[in-house]
C-alpha atoms as a PDB file:
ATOM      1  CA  UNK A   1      23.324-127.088  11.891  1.00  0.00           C
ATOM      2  CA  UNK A   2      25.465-123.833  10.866  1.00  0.00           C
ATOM      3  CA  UNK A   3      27.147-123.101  13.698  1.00  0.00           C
ATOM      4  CA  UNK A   4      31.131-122.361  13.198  1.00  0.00           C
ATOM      5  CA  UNK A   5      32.743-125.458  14.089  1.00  0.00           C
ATOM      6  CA  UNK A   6      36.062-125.124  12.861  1.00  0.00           C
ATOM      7  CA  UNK A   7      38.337-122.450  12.044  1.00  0.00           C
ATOM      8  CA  UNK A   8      41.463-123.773   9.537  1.00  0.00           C
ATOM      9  CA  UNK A   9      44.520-121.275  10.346  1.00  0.00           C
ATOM     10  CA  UNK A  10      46.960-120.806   7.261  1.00  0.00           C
ATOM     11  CA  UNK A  11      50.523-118.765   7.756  1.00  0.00           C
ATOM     12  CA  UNK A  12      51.964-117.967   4.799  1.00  0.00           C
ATOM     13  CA  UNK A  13      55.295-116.220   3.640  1.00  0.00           C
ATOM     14  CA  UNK A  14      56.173-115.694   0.279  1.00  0.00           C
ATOM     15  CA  UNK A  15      54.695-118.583  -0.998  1.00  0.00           C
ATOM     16  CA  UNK A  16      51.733-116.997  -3.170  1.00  0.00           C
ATOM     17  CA  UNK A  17      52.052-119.673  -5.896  1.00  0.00           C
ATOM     18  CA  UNK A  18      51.402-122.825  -3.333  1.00  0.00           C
ATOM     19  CA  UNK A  19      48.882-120.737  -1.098  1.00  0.00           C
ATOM     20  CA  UNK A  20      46.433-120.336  -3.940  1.00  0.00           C
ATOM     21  CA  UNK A  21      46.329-124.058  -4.849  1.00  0.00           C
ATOM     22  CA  UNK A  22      46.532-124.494  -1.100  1.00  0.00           C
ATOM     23  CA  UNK A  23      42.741-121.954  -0.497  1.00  0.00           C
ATOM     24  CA  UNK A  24      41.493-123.267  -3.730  1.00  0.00           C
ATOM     25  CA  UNK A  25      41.552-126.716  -2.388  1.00  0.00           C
ATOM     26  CA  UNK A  26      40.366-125.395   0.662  1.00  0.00           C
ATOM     27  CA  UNK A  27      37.721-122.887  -0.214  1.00  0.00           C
ATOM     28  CA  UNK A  28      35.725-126.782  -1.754  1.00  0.00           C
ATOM     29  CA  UNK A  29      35.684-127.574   1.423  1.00  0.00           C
ATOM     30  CA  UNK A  30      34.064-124.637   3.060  1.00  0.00           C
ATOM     31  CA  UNK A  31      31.650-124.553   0.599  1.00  0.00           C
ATOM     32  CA  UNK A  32      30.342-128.235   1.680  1.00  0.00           C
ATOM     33  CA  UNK A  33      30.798-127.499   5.290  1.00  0.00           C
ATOM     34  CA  UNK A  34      27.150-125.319   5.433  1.00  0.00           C
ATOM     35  CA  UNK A  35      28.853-122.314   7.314  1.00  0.00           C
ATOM     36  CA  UNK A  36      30.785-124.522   9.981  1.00  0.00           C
ATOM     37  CA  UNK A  37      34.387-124.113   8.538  1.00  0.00           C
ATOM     38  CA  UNK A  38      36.008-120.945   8.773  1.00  0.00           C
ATOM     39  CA  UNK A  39      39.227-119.895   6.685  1.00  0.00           C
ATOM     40  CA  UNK A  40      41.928-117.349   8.248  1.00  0.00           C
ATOM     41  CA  UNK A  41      45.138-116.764   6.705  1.00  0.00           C
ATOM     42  CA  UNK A  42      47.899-115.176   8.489  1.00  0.00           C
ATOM     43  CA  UNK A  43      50.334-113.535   6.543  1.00  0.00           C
ATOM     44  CA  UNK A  44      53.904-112.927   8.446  1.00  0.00           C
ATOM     45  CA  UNK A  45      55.024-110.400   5.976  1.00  0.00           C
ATOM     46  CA  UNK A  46      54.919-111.594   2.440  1.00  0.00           C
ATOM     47  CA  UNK A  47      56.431-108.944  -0.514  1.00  0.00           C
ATOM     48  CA  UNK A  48      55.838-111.399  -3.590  1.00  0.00           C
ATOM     49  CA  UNK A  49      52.065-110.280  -3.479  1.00  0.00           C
ATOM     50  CA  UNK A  50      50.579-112.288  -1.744  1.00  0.00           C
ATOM     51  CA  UNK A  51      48.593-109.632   0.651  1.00  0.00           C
ATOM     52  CA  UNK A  52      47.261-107.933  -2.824  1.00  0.00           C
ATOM     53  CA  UNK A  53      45.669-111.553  -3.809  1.00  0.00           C
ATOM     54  CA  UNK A  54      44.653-112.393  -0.180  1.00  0.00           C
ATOM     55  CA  UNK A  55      42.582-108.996   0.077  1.00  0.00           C
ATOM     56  CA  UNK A  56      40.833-110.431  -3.037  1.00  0.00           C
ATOM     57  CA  UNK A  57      40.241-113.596  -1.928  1.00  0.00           C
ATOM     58  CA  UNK A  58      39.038-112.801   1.548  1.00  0.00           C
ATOM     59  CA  UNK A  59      35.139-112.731   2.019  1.00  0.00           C
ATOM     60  CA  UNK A  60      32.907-114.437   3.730  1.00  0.00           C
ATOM     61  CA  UNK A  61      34.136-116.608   6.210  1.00  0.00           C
ATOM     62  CA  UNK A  62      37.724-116.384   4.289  1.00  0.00           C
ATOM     63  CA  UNK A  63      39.456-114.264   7.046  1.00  0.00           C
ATOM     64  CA  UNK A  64      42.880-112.632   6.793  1.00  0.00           C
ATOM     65  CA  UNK A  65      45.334-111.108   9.168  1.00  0.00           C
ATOM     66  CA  UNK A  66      49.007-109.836   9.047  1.00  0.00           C
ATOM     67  CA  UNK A  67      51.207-110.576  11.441  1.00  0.00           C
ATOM     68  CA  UNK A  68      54.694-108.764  10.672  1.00  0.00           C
ATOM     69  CA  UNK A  69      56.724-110.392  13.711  1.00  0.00           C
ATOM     70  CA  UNK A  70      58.571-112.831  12.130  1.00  0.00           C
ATOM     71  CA  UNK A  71      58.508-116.444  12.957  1.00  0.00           C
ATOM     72  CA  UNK A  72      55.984-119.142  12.408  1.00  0.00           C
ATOM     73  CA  UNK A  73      55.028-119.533  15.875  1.00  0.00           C
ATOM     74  CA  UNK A  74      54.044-116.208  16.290  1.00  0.00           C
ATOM     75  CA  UNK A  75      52.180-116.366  13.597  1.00  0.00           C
ATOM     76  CA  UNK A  76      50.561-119.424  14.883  1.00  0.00           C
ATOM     77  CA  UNK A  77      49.829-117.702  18.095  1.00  0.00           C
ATOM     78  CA  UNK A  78      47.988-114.902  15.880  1.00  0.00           C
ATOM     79  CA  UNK A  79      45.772-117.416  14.291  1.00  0.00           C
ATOM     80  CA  UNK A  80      44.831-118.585  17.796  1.00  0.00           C
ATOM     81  CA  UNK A  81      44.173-115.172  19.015  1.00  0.00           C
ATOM     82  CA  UNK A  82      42.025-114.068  16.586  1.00  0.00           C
ATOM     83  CA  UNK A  83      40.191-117.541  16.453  1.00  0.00           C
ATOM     84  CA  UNK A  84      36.377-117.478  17.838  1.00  0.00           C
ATOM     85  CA  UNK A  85      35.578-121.366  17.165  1.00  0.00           C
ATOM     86  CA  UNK A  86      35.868-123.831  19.841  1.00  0.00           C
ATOM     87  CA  UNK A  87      38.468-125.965  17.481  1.00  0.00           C
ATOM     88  CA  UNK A  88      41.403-124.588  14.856  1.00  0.00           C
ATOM     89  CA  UNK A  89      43.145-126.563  12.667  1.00  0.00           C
ATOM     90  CA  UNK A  90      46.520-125.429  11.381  1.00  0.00           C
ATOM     91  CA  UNK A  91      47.799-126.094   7.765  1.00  0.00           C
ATOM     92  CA  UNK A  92      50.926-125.364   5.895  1.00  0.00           C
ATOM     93  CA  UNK A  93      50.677-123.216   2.630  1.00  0.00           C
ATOM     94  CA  UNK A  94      51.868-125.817   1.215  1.00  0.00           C
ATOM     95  CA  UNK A  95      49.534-128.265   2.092  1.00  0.00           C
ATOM     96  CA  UNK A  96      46.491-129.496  -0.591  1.00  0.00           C
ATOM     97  CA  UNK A  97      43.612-130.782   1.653  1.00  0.00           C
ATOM     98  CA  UNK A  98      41.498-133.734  -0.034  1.00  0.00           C
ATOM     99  CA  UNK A  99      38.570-134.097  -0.880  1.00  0.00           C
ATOM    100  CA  UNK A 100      36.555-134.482   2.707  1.00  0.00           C
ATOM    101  CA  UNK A 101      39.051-133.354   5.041  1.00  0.00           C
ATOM    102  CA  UNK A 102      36.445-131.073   6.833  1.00  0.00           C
ATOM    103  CA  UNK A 103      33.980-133.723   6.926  1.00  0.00           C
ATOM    104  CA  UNK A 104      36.277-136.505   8.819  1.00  0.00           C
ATOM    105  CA  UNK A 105      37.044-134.200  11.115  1.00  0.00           C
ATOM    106  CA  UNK A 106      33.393-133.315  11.586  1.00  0.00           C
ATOM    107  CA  UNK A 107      32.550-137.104  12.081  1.00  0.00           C
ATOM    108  CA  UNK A 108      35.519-137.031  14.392  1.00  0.00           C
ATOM    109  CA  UNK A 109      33.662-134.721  16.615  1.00  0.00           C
ATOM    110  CA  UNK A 110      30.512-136.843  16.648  1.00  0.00           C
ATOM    111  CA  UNK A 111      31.466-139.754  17.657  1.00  0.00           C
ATOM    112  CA  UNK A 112      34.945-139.764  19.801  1.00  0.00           C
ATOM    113  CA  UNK A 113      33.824-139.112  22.709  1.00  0.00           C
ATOM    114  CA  UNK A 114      36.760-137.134  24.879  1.00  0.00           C
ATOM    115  CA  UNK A 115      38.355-135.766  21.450  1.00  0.00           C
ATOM    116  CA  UNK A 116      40.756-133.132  22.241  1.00  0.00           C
ATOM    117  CA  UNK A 117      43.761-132.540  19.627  1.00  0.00           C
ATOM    118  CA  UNK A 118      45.488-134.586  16.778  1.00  0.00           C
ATOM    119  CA  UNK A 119      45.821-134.387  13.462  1.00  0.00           C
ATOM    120  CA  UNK A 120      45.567-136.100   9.589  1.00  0.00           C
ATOM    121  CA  UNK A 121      47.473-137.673   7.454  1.00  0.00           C
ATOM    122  CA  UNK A 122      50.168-136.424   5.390  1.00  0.00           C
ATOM    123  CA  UNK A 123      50.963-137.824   2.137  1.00  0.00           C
ATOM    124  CA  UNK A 124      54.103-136.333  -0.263  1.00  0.00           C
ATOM    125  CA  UNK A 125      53.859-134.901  -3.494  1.00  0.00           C
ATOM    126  CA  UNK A 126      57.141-134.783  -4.985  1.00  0.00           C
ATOM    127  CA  UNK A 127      58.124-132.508  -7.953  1.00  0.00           C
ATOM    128  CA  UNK A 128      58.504-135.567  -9.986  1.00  0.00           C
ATOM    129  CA  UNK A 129      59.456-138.832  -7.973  1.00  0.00           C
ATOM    130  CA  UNK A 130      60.591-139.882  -4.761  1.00  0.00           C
ATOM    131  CA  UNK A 131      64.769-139.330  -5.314  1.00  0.00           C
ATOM    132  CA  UNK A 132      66.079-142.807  -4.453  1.00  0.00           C
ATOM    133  CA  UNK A 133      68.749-140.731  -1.722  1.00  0.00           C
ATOM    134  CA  UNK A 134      65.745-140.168   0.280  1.00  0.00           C
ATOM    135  CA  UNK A 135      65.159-143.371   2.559  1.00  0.00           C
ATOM    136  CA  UNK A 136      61.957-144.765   4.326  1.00  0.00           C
ATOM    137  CA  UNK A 137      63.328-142.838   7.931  1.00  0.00           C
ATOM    138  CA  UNK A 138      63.715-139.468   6.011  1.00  0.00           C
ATOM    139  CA  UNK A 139      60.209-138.832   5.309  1.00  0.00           C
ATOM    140  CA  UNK A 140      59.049-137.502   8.598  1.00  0.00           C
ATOM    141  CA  UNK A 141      61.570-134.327   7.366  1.00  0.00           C
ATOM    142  CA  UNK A 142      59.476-133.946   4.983  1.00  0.00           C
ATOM    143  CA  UNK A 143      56.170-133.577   7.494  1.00  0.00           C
ATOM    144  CA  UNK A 144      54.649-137.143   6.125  1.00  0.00           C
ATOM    145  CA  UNK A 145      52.367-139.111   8.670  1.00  0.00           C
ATOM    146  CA  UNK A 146      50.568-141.711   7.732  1.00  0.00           C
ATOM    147  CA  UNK A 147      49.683-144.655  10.107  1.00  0.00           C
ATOM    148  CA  UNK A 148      47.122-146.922   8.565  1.00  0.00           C
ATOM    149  CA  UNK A 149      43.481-146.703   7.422  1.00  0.00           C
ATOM    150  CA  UNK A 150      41.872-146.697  11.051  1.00  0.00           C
ATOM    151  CA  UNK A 151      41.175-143.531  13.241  1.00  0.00           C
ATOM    152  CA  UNK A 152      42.471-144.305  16.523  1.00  0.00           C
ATOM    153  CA  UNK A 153      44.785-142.659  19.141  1.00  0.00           C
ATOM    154  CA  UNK A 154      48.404-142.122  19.528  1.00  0.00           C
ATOM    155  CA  UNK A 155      50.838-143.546  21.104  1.00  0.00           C
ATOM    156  CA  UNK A 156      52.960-140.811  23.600  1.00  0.00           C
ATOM    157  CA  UNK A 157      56.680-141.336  21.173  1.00  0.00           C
ATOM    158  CA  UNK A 158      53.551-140.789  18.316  1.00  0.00           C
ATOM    159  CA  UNK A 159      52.748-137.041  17.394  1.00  0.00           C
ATOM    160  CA  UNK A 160      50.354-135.630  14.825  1.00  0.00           C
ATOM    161  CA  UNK A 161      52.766-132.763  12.331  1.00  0.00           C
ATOM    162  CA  UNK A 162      52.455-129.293  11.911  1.00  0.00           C
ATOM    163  CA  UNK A 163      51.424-129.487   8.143  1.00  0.00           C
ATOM    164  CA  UNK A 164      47.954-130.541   9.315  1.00  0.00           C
ATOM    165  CA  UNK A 165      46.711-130.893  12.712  1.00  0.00           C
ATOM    166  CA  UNK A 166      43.767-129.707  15.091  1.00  0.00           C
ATOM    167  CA  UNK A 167      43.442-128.399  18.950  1.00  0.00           C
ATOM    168  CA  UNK A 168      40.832-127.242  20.926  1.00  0.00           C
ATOM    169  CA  UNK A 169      41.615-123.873  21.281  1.00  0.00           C
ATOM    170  CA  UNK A 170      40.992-123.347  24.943  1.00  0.00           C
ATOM    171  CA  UNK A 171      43.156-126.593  25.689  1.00  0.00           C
ATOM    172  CA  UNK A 172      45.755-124.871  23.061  1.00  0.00           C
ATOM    173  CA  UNK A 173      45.348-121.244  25.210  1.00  0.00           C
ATOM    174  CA  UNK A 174      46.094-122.783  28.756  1.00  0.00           C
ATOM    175  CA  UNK A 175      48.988-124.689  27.414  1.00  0.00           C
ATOM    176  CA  UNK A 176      50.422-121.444  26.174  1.00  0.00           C
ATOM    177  CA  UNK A 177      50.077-121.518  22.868  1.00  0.00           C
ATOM    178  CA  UNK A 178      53.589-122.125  20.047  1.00  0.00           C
ATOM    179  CA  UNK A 179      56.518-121.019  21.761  1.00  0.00           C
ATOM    180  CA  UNK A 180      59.104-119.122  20.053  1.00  0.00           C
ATOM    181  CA  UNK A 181      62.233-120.332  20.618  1.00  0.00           C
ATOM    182  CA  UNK A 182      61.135-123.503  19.068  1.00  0.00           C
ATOM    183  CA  UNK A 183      59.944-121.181  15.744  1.00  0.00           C
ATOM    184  CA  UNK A 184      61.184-121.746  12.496  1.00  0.00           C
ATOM    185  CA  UNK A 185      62.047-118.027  11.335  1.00  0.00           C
ATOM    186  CA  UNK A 186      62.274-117.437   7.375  1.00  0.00           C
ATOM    187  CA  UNK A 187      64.063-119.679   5.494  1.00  0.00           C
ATOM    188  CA  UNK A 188      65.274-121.270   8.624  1.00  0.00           C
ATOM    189  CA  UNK A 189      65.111-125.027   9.654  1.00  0.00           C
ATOM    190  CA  UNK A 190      64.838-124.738  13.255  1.00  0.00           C
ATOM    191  CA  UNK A 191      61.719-126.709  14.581  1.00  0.00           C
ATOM    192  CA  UNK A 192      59.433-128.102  17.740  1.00  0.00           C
ATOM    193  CA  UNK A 193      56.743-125.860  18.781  1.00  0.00           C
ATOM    194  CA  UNK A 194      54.084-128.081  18.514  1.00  0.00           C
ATOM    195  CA  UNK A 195      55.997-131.187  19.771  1.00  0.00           C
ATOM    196  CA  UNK A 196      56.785-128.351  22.712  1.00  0.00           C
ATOM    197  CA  UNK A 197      52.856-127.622  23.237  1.00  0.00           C
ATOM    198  CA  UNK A 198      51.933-131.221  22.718  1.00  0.00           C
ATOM    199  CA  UNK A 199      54.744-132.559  25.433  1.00  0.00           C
ATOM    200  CA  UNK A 200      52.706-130.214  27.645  1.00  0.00           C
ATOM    201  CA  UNK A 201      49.879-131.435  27.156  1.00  0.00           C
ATOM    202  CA  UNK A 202      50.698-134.981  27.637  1.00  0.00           C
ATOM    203  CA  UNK A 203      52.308-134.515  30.398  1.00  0.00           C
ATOM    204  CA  UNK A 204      48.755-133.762  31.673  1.00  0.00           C
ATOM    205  CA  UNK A 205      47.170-136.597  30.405  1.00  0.00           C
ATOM    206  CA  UNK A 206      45.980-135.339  26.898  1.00  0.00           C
ATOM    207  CA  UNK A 207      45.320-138.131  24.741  1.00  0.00           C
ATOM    208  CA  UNK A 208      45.935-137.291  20.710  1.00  0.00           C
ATOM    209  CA  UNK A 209      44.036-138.682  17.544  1.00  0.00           C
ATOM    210  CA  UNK A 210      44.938-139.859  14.247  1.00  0.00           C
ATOM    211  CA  UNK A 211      42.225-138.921  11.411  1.00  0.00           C
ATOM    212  CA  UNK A 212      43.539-140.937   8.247  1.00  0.00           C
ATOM    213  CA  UNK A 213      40.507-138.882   5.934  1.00  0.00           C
ATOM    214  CA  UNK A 214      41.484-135.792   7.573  1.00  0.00           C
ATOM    215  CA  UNK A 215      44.080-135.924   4.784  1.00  0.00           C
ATOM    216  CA  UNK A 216      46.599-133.941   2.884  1.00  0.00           C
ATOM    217  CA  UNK A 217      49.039-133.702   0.020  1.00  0.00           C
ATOM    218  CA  UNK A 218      52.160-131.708   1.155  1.00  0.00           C
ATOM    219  CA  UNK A 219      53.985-129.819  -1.629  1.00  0.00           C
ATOM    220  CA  UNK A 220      57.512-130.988  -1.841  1.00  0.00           C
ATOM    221  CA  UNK A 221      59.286-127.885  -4.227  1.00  0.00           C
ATOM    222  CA  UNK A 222      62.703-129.165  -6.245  1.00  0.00           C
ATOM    223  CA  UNK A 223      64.951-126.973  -3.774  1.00  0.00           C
ATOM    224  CA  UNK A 224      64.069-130.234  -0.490  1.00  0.00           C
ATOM    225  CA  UNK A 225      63.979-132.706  -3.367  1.00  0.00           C
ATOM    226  CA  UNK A 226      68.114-131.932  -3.345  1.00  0.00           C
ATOM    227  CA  UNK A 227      70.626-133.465  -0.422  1.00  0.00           C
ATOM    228  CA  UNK A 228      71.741-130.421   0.794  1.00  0.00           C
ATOM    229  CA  UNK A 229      68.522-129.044   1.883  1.00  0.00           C
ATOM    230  CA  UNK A 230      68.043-132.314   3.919  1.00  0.00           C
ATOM    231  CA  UNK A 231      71.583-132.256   5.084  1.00  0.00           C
ATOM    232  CA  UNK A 232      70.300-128.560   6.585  1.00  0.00           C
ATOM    233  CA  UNK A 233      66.935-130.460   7.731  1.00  0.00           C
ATOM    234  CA  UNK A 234      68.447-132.859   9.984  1.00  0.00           C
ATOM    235  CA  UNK A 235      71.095-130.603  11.583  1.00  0.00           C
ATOM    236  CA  UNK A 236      68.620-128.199  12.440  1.00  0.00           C
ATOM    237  CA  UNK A 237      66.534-130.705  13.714  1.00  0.00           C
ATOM    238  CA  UNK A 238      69.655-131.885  16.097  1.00  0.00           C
ATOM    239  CA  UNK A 239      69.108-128.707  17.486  1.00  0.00           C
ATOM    240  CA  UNK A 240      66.115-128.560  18.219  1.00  0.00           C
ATOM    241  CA  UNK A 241      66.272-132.166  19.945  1.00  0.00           C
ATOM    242  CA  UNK A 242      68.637-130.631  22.236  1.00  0.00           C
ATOM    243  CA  UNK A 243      66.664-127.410  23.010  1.00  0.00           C
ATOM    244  CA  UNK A 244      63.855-129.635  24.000  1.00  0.00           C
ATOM    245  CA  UNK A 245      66.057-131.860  26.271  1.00  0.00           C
ATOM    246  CA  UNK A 246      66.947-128.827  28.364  1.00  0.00           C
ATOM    247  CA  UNK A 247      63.647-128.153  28.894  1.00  0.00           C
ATOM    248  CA  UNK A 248      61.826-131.157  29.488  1.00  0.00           C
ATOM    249  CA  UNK A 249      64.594-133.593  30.354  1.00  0.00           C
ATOM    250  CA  UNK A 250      66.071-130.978  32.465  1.00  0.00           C
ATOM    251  CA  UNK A 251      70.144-131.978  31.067  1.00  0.00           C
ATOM    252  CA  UNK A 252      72.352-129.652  32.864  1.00  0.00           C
ATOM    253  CA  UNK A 253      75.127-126.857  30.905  1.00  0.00           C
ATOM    254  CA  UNK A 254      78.421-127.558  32.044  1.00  0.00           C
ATOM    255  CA  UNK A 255      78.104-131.337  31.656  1.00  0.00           C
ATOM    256  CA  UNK A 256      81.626-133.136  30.393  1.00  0.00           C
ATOM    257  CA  UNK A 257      80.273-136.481  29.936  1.00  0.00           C
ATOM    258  CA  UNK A 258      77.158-135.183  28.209  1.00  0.00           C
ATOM    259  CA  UNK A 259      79.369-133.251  25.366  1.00  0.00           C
ATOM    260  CA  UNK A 260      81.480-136.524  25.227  1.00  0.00           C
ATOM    261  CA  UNK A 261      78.416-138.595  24.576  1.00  0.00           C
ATOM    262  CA  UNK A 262      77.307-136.658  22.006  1.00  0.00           C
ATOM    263  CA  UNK A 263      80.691-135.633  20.511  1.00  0.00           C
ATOM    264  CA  UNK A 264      80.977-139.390  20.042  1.00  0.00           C
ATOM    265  CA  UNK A 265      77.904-140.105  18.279  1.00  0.00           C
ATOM    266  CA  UNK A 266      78.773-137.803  16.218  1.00  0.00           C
ATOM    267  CA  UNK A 267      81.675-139.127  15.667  1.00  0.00           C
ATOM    268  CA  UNK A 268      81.307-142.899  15.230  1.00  0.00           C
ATOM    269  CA  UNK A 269      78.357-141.880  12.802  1.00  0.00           C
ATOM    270  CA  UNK A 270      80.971-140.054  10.032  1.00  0.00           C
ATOM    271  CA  UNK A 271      83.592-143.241  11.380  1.00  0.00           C
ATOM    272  CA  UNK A 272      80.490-145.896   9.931  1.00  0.00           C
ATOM    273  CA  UNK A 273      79.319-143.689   7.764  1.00  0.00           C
ATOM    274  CA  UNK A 274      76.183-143.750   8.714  1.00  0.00           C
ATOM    275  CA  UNK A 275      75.017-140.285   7.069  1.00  0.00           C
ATOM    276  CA  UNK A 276      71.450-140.138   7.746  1.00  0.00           C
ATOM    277  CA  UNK A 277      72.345-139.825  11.433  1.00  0.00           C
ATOM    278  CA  UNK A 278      75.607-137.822  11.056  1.00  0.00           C
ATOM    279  CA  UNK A 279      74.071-134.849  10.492  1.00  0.00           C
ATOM    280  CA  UNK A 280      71.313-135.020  13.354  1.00  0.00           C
ATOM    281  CA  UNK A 281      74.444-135.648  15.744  1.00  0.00           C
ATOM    282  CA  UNK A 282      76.264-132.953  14.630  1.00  0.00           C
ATOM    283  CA  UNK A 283      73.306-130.405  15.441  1.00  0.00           C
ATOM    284  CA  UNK A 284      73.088-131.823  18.723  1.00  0.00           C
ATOM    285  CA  UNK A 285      76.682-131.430  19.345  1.00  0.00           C
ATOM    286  CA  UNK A 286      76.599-128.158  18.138  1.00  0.00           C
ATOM    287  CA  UNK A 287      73.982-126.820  20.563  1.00  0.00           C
ATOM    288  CA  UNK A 288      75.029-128.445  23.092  1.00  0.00           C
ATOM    289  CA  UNK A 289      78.535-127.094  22.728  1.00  0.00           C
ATOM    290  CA  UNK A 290      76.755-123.774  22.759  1.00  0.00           C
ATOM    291  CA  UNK A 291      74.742-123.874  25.215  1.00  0.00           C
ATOM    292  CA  UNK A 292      77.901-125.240  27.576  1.00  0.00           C
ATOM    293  CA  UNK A 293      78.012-122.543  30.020  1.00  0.00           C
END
């Protein structure tokens, strides 16, 4: 069978170094797919020349399309309109796929019946070792998933990451695709537009899957191998939490004993110095604070 099956989205900025390790890892796998696996990178406005190597890379069922808008959920959204398979896979440019990533998710296909979205497993690659700062609870900052050896589905707090999951694009369409407030922009930390399209799909009974041989490597460069990079991390991702809680949990502005509540967590966390969730409270303050009126 040669019919498209898959089409494997890439957005890339300024990253022209990881994004040809990333499509030379992937390009092995389109090769053994027989014409079902189709590569489209979206570039949101790269000057380190990446667009020069991209137009000689493309062929073939290696796609490319620019996207000058910043932010990675437009870009996202680009891949998806552009996308003519019935499924598309997202990966960062970042991410190395292993060796029969396109295959488990082929299998995946097969033989789970009602198979609708989810995603792989993530494994780091540090620049040289795990720095001993970084504990067990930090990793999911650094996109890794990994949840045993077994394909099965997820649990609703459970949610496949951004660095390598899958959707079925109509089901990704009516949802309404990445949504930009959510978007990290640039160098930016700020985060959630999947968990934002996956909450809505949920919430209408969508059940996810984990692929463990749908797998990945995920580039971790020296610059988020520093504390000050995850210090940034888990603010931003304060942030975000609280973005999403005004529009799913419906808090309301104005609220007194809300900014206490989370002024104090905030506070107790620097009083016990508990560190790893300082910083997360501090974001969620800080957002909240904003958004008080």
């Amino acid at each position: 069978m040669s019919d498209k099956l898959l089409t494997a989205v890439v957005c890339t900025l300024n990253r022209l170094g990881d994004l040809k390790e990333c499509l030379a890892e992937l390009d092995k796998e389109q090769e053994k797919s027989k014409g079902r696996l189709e590569i489209l990178v979206v570039d949101n406005g790269s000057t380190d020349g990446t667009l020069e190597f991209l137009n000689e890379w493309r062929g073939f069922g290696r796609c490319l399309a620019e996207e000058n808008e910043k932010g990675l959920s437009v870009a996202r959204n680009t891949g998806l309109s552009l996308t003519s398979t019935k499924w598309i896979a997202y990966l960062d440019d970042d991410a190395m796929v292993h060796s029969g990533w396109f295959e488990a998710f082929e299998k995946a296909v097969d033989e789970i019946r009602g198979l609708r979205a989810g995603g792989g497993r993530i494994t780091l690659r540090w620049p040289d070792i795990q720095p001993k700062w970084v504990r067990e609870e930090d990793l999911p900052y650094y996109s890794m998933l990994e949840l045993g050896e077994d394909r099965r589905e997820l649990g609703y707090d459970e949610m496949p990451v951004g660095a390598n999951m899958f959707f079925q694009c109509e089901m990704l369409k009516k949802a309404g695709g990445f949504q930009v407030e959510f978007s990290r922009i640039g160098d930016g930390l700020i985060s959630g537009d999947e968990s934002d399209v996956i909450r809505k799909m949920q919430a209408e009974g969508l059940i996810l899957h984990y692929l463990p041989k749908m797998s990945i490597d995920h580039v971790i460069p020296p610059a988020r191998a520093e504390k000050a990079w995850l210090k940034r991390r888990k603010i931003a991702a304060g942030i975000s939490q609280i973005r999403m809680d005004f529009k799913f949990d419906k808090i309301q502005r104005g609220n007194l004993r809300r900014l206490l509540f989370e002024w104090k967590r905030w506070f107790f966390a620097f009083m016990t110095a508990d560190t790893g969730n300082a910083w997360i409270y501090r974001g969620r303050f800080t957002e909240y604070l904003r958004k008080w009126k």
